[in-house]
Every structure is written in C-alpha cells, then in structure tokens.
Protein backbone atom coordinates (compact mmCIF):
# COMPACT_ATOMS: atom_id res chain seq x y z
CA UNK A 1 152.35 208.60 146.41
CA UNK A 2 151.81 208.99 150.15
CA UNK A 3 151.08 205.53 152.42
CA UNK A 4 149.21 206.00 155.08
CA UNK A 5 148.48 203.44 158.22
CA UNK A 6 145.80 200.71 157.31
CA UNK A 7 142.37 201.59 159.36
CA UNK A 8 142.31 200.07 162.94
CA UNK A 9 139.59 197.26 162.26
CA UNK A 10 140.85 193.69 159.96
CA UNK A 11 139.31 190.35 159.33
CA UNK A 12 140.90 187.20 160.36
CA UNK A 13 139.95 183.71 159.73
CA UNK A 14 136.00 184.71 160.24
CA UNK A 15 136.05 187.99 162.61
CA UNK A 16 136.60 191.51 162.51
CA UNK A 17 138.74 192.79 165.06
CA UNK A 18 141.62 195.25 165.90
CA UNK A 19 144.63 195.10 163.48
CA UNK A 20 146.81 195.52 166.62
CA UNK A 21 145.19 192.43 167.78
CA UNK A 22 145.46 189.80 165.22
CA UNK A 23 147.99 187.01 165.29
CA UNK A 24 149.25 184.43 162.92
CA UNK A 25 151.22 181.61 163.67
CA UNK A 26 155.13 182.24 162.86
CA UNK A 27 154.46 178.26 161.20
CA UNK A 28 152.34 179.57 158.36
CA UNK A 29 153.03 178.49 155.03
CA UNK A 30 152.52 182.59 154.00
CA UNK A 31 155.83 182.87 156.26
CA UNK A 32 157.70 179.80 155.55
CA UNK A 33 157.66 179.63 152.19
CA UNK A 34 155.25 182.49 150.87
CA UNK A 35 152.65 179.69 149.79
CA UNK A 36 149.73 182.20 149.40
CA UNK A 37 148.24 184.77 147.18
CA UNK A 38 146.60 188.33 147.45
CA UNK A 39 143.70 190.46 146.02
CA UNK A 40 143.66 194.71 146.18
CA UNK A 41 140.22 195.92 145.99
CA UNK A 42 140.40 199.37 145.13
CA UNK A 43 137.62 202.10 146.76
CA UNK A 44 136.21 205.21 144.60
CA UNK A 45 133.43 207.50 145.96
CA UNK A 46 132.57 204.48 148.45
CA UNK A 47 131.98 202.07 145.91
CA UNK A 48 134.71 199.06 145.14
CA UNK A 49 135.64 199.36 141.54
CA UNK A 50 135.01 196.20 139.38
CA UNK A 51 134.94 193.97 142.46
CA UNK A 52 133.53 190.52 140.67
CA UNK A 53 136.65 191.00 138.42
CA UNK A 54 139.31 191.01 141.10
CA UNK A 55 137.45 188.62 142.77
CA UNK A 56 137.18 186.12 140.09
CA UNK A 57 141.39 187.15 139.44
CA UNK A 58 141.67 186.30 143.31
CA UNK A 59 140.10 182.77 142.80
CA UNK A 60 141.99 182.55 139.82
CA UNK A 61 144.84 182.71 141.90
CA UNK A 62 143.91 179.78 144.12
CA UNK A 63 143.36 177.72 141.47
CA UNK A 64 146.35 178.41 140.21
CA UNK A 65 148.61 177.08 143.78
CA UNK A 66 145.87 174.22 144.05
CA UNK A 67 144.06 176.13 147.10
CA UNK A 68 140.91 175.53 147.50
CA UNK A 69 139.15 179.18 147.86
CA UNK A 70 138.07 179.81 151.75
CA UNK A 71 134.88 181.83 150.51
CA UNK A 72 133.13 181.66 147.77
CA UNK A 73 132.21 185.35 145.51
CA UNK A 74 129.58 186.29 148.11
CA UNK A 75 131.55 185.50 151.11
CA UNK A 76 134.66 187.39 149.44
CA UNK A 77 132.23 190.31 148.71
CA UNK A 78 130.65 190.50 151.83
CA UNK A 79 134.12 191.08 154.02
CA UNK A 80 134.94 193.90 151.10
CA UNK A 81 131.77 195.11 151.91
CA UNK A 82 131.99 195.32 155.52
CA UNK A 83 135.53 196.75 156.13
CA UNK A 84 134.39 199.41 153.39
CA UNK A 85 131.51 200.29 155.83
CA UNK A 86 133.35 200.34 159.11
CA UNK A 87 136.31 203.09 157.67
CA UNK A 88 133.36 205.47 156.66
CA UNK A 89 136.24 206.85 154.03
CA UNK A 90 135.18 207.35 150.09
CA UNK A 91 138.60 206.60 148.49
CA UNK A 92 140.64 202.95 150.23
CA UNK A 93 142.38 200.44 149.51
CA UNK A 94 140.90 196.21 150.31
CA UNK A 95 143.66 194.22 150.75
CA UNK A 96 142.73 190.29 151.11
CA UNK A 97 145.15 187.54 151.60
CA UNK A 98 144.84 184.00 152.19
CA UNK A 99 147.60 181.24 152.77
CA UNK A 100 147.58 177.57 152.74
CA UNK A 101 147.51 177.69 156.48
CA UNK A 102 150.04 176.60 159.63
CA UNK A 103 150.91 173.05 160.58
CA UNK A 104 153.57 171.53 163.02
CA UNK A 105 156.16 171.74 161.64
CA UNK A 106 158.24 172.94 157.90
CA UNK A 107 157.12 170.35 155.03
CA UNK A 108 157.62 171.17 151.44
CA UNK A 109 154.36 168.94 150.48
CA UNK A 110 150.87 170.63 150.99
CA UNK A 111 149.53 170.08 154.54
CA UNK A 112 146.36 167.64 154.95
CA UNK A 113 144.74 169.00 157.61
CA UNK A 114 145.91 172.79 157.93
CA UNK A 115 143.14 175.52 157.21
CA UNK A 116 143.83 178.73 155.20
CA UNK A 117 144.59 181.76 156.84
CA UNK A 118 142.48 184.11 155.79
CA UNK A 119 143.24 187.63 156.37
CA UNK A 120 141.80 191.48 154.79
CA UNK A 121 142.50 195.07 156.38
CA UNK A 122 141.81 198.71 154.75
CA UNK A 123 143.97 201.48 154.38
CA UNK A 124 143.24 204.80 152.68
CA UNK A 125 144.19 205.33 149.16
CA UNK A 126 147.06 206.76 148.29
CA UNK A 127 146.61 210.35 147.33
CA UNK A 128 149.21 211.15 143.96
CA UNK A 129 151.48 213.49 144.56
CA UNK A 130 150.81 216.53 143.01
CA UNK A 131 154.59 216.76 141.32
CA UNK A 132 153.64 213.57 139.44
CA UNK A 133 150.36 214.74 138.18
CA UNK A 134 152.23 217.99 136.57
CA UNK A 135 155.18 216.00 135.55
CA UNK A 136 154.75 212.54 135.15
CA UNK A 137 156.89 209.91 136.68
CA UNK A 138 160.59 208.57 135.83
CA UNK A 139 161.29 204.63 135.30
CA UNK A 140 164.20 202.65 134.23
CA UNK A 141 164.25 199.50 132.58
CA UNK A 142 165.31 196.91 134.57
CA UNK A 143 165.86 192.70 133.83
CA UNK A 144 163.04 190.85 134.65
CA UNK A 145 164.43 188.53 137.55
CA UNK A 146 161.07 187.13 138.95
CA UNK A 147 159.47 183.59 138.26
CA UNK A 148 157.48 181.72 135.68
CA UNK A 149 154.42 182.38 136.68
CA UNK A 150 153.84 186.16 137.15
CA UNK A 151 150.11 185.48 136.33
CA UNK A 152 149.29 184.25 139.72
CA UNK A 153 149.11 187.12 142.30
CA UNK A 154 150.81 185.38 144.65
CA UNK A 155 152.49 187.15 148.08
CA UNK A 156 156.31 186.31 146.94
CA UNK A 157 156.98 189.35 145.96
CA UNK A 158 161.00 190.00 146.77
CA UNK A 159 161.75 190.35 143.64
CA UNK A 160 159.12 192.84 142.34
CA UNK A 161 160.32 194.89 146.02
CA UNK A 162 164.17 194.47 144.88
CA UNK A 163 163.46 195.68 141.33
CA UNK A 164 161.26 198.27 142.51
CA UNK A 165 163.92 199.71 145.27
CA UNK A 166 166.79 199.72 142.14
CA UNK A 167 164.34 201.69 140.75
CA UNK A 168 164.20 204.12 143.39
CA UNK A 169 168.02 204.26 144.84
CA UNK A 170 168.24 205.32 140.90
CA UNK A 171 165.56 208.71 141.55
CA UNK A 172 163.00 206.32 139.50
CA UNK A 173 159.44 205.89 140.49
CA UNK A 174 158.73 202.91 138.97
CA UNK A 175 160.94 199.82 137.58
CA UNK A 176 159.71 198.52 134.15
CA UNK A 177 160.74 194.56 133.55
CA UNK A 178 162.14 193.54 130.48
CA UNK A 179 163.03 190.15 128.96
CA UNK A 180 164.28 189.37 125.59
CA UNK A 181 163.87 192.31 124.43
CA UNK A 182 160.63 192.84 125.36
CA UNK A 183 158.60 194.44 127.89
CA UNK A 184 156.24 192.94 130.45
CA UNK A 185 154.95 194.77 133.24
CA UNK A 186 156.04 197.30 136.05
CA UNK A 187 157.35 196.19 139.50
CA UNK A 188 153.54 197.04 140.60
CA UNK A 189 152.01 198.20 137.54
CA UNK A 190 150.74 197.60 134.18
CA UNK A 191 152.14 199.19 131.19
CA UNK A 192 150.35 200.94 128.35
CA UNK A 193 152.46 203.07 125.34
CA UNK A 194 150.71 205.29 122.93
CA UNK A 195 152.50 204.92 119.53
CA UNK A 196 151.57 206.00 116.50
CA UNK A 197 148.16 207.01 117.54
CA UNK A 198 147.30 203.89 118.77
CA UNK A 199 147.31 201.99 122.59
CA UNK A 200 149.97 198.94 122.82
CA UNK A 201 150.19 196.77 125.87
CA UNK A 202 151.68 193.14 126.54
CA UNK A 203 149.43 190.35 126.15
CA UNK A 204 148.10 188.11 129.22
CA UNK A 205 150.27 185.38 130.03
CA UNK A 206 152.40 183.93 132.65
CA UNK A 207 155.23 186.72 132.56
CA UNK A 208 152.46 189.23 133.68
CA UNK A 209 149.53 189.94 135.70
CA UNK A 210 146.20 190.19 134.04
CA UNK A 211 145.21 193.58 134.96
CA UNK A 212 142.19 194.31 135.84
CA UNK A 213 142.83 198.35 135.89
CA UNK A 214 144.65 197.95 132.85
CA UNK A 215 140.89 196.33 131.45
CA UNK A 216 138.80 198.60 132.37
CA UNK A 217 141.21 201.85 130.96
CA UNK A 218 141.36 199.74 127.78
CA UNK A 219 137.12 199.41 127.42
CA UNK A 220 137.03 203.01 128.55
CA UNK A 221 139.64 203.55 125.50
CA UNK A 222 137.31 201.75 122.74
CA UNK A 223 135.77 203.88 119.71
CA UNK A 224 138.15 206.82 120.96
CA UNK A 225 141.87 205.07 120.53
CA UNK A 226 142.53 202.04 118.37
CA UNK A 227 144.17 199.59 120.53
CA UNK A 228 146.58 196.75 120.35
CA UNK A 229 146.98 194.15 122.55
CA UNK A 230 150.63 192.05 121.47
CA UNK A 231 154.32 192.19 121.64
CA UNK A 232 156.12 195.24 122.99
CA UNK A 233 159.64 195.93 122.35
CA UNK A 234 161.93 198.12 124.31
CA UNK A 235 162.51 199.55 120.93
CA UNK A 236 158.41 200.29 120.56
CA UNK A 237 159.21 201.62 123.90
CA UNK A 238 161.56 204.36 123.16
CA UNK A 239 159.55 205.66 120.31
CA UNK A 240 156.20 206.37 122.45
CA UNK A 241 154.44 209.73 122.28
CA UNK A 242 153.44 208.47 125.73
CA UNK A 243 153.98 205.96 128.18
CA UNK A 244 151.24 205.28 131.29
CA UNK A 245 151.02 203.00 134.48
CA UNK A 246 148.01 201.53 135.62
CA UNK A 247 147.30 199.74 139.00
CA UNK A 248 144.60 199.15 141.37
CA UNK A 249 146.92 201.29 144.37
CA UNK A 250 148.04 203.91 142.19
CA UNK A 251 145.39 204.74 139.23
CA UNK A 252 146.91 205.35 135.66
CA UNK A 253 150.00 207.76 135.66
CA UNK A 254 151.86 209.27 133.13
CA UNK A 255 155.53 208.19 132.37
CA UNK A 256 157.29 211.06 131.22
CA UNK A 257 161.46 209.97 131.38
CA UNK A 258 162.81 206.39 130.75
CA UNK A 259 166.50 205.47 131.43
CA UNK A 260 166.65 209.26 131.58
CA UNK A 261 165.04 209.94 128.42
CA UNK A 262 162.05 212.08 127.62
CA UNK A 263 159.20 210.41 126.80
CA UNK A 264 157.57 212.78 123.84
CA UNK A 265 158.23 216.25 124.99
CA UNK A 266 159.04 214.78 128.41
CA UNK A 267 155.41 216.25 130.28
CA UNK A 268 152.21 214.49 130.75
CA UNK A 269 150.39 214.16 127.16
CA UNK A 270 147.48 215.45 126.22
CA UNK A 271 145.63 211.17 125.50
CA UNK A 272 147.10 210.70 129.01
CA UNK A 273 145.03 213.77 130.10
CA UNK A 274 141.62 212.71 128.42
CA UNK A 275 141.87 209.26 129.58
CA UNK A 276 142.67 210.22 133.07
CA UNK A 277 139.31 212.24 132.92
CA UNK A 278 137.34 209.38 131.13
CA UNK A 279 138.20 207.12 134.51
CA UNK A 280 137.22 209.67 136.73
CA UNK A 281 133.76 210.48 135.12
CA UNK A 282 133.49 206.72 135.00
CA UNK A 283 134.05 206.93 138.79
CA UNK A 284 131.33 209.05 139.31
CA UNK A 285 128.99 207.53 137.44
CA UNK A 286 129.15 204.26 138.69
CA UNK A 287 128.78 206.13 142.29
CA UNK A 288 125.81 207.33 140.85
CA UNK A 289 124.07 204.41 140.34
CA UNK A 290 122.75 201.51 142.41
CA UNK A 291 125.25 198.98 144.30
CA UNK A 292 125.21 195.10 142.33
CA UNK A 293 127.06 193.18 144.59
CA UNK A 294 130.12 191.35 142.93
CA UNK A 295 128.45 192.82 139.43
C-alpha cells in the first residue's frame, strides 16, 4: 500500500485550519499516557462508507475510557463532512481523535477541569499495490502481546506497530495475533478464512476490534456464503482454501502465504475475487444514491 501526506486543512478543538499549523500541548494525556481513542472514516466515490457505524464504534470507545464524547453523532458527522468537502478527492481516509485533554502537570487520576482535545485530518486512500492484488499478501503468526481490552480503539497502539514491524523485517505484510491457540485479529486488520465452503471469523470481544469493514463484507456475504461467526484455531487456519484481511485503510485483501506456507494454491481465490467485486458494486451503488447523514 502506498501512504501519502494527509491533505493540508485539519480540525482542532472547533476550527479548521492548516495541519502545519495546529498545536497540542506536549502535557496532553494523548502524549503522556496515550489516554485517548481514534475513529478512521473511510471515503469511496465521495461518500463516507457506513459512517453512523464508526461513529457509534467511536462513542463506543469513549464510553469505554469514561470520556465523555466532545460531539455528539451530528457534530461528529458534520467535521467528516466538511474535511471530505474541502480535499475535493473521491477515495480518503477521516481520521478523528480525541484525548482526555492537557492539565498542569502528570497525574495518573482523570483531570477535573481539562477539556478533550479534539483533533481530525484527511489523507488520500491508500491505493493497493498492484503486486498484492495479483498475488495476495504474506503474514506470519505472531503472539498476541497487546492488552485486555483490544475492543476499545484506543491510540496505544505500540504494540500492534511492534508486531506489525516483526511482521515486516520478516518480508510479511501483515502480522496475525494469536493466543491460546487461537486467532484474533491482524496488527491492523480483521481476519476472515474460507474453510470448507463456508466464512469463519473470531467473535466480538475484548481481544479484538469490532469491525465495522469486517460487518459490512459479512452482510454483503449473506445468501451467497454460509458464515460462521466463533472460535478460530491456528489449526482452522492452516487448512483455509483462503484467508482475507479487512480494514477501513486497506479494503479486504487476499492472504495467500502464512509462516511461509501457501494458502490453497498460494494465489488470490476465486470467493476472494467475487467478494472483492460485491464491495465495489456496493460502492457504487451507494454513490448512486442520495446522501443520509450518519444513516
């Protein structure tokens, strides 16, 4: 995937202005102790893609670290809304963050009187590289060394970024966490195996992120592929006609090696192939129709 630079115009704590620009205290919590938590918004054809459901993950999220959300859906919607407008670009990426705020000083407890930082930029989506579409991606399975509470999209994320650079310094693309025995999720993905004609993915709880790509792949899946939603061993894993990574930043790929092994005949699979199309047709009809807000 190629990263490009995030478009020139952000929003901070109730403005837009230039990224180059904004400033936040070196005493906020989101640098002290990462005591905050993230949304991605993903951009197709100029529409956000199922923007009520990351939104409602994104208060979820709040909830979850006792943060009382900044903005409520609207308010969310309407900065998503507004950076989307001022990059004029069909396909990009929303980023939104929002911290527990700065305060004199470095206290464990939560602050009474600091105010969230609230911060969102664009950058354009990353385009897949063409090598990945024809051959699929390689992963490894790797421990799963992060916290209890993987639900909670929260912004410490060193372990996801060690995992995910073992990956890589071993020619990987992607890291896939396991822990007794079983998988849960990729470094920055979800994970979906086809086996034995049939969809398996982990279920939602607090060893992995609800994902909200992963959802809408698995609706788009229903009356063409049965689908199970439980317990997946690294065992299960091995034995997959196909493998597939979802995320908001990177679409759903195909996962064609493992720990060096093929996965089915070791190329992109034919399921992978229709599904891929499915989303994209999905895409365009939704770009087709008229705009509902957070709906």
């Amino acid at each position: 995937m190629t990263v490009s630079e995030p478009f020139p115009t952000c929003y901070l704590n109730g403005d837009f202005l230039p990224l180059v620009e904004a400033r936040v205290s070196p005493l906020d919590r989101a640098f002290l102790f990462a005591d905050g938590v993230y949304e991605v918004v993903p951009v197709h054809r100029g529409r956000p893609f199922r923007l009520r459901e990351h939104l409602e993950r994104l208060e979820r999220s709040l909830a979850a670290i006792r943060l009382e959300p900044p903005l409520g859906l609207a308010g969310w919607a309407q900065i998503v809304t507004e950076l989307v407008s001022r990059t004029a670009v069909a396909e990009i990426l929303v980023y939104i963050q929002i911290s527990r705020g700065a305060e004199r000083g470095r206290n464990h407890l939560f602050p009474r009187a600091a105010q969230p930082t609230t911060f969102a930029f664009a950058s354009p989506y990353p385009v897949p590289d063409a090598r990945i579409m024809e051959r699929g991606l390689a992963a490894a399975t790797l421990p799963d060394i992060r916290w209890r509470r993987c639900d909670i999209k929260a912004t410490a994320l060193l372990a996801n970024v060690l995992l995910r650079q073992q990956a890589a310094d071993a020619g990987c693309d992607e890291a896939l966490l396991v822990s007794d025995g079983l998988l849960r999720e990729g470094s920055s993905s979800t994970v979906l195996a086809l086996i034995d004609g049939r969809i398996r993915t982990p279920p939602n709880d607090q060893h992995i992120l609800p994902g909200t790509s992963r959802d809408a792949l698995l609706e788009l899946a229903a009356g063409w592929l049965p689908v199970s939603i439980g317990p997946v061993t690294v065992e299960d894993l091995r034995r997959a006609d196909e493998v597939w990574i979802a995320s908001a930043g990177r679409g759903l790929l195909p996962v064609t090696r493992i720990d060096d092994l093929p996965v089915g005949d070791g190329r992109p699979g034919p399921c992978w192939r229709q599904l891929y199309r499915r989303l994209q047709d999905h895409l365009d009809e939704i770009a087709a129709t008229p705009a509902l807000g957070t709906g």
